[in-house]
C-alpha atoms as a PDB file:
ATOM      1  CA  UNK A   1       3.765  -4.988  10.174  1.00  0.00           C
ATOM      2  CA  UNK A   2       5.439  -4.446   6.888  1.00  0.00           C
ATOM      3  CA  UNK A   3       2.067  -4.306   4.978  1.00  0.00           C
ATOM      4  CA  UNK A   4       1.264  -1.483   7.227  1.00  0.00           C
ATOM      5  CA  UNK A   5       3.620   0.631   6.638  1.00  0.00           C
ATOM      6  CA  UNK A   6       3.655  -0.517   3.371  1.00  0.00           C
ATOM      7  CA  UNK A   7       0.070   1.032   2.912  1.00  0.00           C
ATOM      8  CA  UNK A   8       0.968   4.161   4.939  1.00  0.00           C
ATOM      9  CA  UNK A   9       4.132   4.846   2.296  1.00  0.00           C
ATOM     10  CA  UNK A  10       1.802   4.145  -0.585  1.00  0.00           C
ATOM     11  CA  UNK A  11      -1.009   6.462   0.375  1.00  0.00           C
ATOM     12  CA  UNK A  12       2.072   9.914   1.256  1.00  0.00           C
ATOM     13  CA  UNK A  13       3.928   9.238  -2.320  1.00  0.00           C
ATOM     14  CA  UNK A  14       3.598  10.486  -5.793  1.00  0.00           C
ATOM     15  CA  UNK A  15       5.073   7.023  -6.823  1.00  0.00           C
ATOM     16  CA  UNK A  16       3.700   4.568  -4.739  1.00  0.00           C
ATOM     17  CA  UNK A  17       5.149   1.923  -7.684  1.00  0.00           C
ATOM     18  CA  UNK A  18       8.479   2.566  -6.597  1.00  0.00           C
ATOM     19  CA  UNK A  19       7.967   1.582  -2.594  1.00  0.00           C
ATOM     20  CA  UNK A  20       9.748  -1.086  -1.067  1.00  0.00           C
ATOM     21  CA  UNK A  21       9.619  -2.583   1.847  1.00  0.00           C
ATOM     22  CA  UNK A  22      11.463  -5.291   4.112  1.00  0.00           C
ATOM     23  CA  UNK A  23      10.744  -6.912   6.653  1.00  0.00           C
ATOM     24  CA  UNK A  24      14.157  -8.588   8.825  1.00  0.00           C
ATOM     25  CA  UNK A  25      13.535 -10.566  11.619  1.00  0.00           C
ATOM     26  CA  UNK A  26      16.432 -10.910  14.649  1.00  0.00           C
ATOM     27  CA  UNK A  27      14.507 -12.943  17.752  1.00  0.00           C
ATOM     28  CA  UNK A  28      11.613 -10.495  18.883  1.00  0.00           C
ATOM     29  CA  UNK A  29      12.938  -7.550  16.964  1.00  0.00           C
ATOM     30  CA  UNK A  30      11.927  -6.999  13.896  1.00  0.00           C
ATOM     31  CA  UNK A  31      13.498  -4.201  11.393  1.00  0.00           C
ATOM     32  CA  UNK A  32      11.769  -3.011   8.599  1.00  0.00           C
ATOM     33  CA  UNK A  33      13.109  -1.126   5.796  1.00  0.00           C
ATOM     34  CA  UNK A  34      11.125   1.446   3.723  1.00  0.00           C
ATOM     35  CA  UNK A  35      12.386   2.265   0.180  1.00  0.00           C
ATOM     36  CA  UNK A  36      11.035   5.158  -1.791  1.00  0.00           C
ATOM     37  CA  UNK A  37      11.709   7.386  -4.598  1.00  0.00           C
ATOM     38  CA  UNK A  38      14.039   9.947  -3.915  1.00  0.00           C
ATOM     39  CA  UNK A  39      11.764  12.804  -4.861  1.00  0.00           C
ATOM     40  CA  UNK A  40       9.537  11.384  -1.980  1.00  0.00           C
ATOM     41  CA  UNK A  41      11.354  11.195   0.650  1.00  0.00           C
ATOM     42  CA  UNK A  42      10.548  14.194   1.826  1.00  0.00           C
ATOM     43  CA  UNK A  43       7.070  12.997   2.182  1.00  0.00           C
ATOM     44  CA  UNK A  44       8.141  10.396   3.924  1.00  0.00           C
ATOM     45  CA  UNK A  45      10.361  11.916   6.667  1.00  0.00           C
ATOM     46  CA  UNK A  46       8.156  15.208   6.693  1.00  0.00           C
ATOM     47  CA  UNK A  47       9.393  18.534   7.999  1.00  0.00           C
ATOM     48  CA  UNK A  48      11.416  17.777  11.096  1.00  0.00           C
ATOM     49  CA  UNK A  49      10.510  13.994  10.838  1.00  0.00           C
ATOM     50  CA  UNK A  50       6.857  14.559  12.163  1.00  0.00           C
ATOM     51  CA  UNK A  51       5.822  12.134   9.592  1.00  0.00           C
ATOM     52  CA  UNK A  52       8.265   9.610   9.941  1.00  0.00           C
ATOM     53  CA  UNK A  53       7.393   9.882  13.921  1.00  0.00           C
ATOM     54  CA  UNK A  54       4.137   9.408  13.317  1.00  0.00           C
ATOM     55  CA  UNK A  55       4.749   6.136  11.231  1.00  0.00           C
ATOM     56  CA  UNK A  56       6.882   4.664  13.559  1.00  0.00           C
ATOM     57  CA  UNK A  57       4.326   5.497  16.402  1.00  0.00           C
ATOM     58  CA  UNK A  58       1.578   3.444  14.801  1.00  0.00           C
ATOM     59  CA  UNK A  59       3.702   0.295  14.026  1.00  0.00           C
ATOM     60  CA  UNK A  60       5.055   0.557  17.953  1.00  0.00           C
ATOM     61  CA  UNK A  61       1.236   0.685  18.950  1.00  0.00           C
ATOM     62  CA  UNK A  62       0.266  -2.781  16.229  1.00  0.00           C
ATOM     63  CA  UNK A  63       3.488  -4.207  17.182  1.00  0.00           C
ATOM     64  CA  UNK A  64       2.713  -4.039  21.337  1.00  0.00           C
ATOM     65  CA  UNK A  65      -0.351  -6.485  21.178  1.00  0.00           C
ATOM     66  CA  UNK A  66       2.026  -8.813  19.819  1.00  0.00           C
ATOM     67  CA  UNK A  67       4.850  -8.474  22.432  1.00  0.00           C
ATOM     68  CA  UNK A  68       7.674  -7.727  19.730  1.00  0.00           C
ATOM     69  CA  UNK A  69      10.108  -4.985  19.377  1.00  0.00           C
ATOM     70  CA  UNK A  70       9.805  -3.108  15.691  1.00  0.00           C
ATOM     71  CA  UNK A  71      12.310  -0.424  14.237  1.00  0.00           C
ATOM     72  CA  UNK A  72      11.343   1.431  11.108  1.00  0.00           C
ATOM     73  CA  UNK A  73      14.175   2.513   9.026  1.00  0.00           C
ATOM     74  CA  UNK A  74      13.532   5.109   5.760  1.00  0.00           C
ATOM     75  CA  UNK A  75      16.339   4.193   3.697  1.00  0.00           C
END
């Protein structure tokens, strides 16, 4: 999961150097943290979060085959 998203941050940024992401694991929930530049985080979150929906949609949909619980968090 946190390459995903790592890919999806990399490919919305004008700095994809500066992403970071991590990954914390708490029994079947897992919490990943997404870093960025702070000129990009509008990127990331998108006007009225559409785009930070949308990224949490897809890692719901790869995390369901697996039967775990993810949470993205754009710090």
């Amino acid at each position: 999961m946190k390459e995903l998203v790592e890919v999806i941050a990399k490919a919305l940024v004008d700095n994809p150097d500066e992403v970071v992401v991590t990954e914390k694991t708490e029994g079947r929930n897992i919490v990943i943290e997404l870093h960025v530049a702070s000129s990009d985080m509008g990127k990331v979150i998108g006007k009225q979060g559409r785009i930070a929906k949308a990224i949490r949609s897809v890692v719901k949909a790869a995390s369901s085959k697996e039967d775990l619980r993810v949470d993205v968090e754009i710090v």
